[in-house]
C-alpha atoms as a PDB file:
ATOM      1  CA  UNK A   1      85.220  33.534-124.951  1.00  0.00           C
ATOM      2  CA  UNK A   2      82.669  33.691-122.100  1.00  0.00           C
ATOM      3  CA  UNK A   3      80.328  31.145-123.709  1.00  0.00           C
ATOM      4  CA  UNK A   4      83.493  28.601-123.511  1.00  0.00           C
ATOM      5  CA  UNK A   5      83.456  28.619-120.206  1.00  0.00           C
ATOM      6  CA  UNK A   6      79.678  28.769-119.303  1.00  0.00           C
ATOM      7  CA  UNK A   7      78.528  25.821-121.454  1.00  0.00           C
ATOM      8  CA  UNK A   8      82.173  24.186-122.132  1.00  0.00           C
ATOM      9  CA  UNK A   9      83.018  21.751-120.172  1.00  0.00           C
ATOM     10  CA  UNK A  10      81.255  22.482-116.865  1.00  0.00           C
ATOM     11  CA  UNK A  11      80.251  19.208-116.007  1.00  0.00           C
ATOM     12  CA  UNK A  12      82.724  16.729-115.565  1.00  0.00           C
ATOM     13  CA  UNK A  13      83.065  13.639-114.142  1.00  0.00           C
ATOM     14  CA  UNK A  14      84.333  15.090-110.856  1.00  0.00           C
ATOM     15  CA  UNK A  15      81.449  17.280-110.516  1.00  0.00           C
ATOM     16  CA  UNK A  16      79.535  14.152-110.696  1.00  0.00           C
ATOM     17  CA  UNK A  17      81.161  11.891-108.115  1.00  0.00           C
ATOM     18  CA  UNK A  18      80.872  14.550-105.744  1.00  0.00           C
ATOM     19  CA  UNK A  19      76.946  15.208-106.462  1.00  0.00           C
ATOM     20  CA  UNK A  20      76.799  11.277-105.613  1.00  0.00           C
ATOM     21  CA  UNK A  21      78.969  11.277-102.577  1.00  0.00           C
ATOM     22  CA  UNK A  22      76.451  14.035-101.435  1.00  0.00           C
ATOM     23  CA  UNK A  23      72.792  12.352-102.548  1.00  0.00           C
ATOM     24  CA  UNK A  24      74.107   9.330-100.696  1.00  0.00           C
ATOM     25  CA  UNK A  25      75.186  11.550 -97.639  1.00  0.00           C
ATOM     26  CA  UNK A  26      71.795  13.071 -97.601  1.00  0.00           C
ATOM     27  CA  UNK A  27      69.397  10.144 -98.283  1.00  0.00           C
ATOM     28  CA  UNK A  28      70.416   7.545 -96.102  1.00  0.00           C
ATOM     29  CA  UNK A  29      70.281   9.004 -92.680  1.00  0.00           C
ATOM     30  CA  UNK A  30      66.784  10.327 -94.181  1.00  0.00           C
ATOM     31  CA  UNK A  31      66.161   6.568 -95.435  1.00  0.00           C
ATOM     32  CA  UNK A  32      66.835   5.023 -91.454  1.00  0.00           C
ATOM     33  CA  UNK A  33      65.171   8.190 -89.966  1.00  0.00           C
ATOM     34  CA  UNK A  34      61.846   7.326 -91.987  1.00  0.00           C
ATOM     35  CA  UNK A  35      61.960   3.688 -90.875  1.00  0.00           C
ATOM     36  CA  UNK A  36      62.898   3.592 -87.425  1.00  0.00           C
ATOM     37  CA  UNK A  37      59.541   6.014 -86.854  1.00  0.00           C
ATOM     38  CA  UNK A  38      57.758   3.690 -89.527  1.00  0.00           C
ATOM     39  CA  UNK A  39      57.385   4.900 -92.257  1.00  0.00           C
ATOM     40  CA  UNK A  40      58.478   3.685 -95.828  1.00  0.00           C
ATOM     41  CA  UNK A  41      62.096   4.109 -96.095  1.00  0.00           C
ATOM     42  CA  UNK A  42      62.011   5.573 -99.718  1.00  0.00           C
ATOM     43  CA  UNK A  43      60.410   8.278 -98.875  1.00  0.00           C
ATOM     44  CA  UNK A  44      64.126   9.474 -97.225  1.00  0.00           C
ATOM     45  CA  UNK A  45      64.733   9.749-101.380  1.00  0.00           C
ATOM     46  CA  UNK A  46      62.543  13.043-101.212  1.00  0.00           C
ATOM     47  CA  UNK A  47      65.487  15.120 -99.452  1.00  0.00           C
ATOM     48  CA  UNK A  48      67.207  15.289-102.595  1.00  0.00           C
ATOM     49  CA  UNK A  49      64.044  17.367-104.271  1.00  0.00           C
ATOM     50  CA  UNK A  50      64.317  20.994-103.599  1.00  0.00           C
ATOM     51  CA  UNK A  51      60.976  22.007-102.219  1.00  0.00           C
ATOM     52  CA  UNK A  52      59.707  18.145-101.442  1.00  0.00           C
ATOM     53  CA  UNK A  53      62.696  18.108 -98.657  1.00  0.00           C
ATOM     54  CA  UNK A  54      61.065  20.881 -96.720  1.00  0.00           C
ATOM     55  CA  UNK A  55      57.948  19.663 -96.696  1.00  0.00           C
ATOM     56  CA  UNK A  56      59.242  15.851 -95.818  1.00  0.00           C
ATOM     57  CA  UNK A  57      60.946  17.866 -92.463  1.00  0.00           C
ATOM     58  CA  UNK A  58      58.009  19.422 -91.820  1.00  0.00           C
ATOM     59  CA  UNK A  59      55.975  15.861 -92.526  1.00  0.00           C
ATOM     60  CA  UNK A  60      58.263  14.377 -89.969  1.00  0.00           C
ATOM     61  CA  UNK A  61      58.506  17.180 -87.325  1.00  0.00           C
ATOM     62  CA  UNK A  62      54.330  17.184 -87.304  1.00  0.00           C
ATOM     63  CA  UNK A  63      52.751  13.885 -88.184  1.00  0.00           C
ATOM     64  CA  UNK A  64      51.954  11.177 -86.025  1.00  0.00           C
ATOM     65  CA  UNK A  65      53.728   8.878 -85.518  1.00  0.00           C
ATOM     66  CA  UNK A  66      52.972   5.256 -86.127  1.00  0.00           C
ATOM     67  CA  UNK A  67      55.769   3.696 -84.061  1.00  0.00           C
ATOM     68  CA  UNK A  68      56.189   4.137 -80.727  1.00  0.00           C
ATOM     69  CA  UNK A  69      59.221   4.483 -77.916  1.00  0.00           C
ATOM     70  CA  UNK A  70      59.411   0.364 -78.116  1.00  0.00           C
ATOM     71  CA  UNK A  71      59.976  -0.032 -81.832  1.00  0.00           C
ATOM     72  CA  UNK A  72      56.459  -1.471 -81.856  1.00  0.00           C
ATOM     73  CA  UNK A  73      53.812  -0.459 -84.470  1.00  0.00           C
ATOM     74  CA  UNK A  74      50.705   1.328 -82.408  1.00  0.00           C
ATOM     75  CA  UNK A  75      47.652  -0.786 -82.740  1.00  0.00           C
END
């Protein structure tokens, strides 16, 4: 009886929609917020990887920079 509902059918396509609705909720602010300081915009993609989004806020908070207050690159 317990196993039915632990391994059943847990996963439907419900639970899916709604863990897409959320990825794309999550990785495209991160996608714009890694371009508009310049970086590659895929790395936004490493929010959705449990201990890779901490270190990507961390990244962000510390790092340099290579765009300025104008939108242009830094020489």
């Amino acid at each position: 009886m317990m196993n039915e509902y632990m391994m059943g059918h847990s996963m439907g396509a419900g639970h899916f929609l709604w863990m897409l609705v959320i990825a794309i909720a999550l990785v495209i602010p991160a996608w714009r917020l890694c371009q508009r300081i310049g970086y590659p915009g895929w790395i936004g993609i490493l929010v959705l990887i449990p201990i890779l989004n901490l270190a990507l806020l961390y990244f962000i908070a510390f790092s340099h920079w290579p765009v300025n207050k104008s939108g242009e690159d830094k020489p």
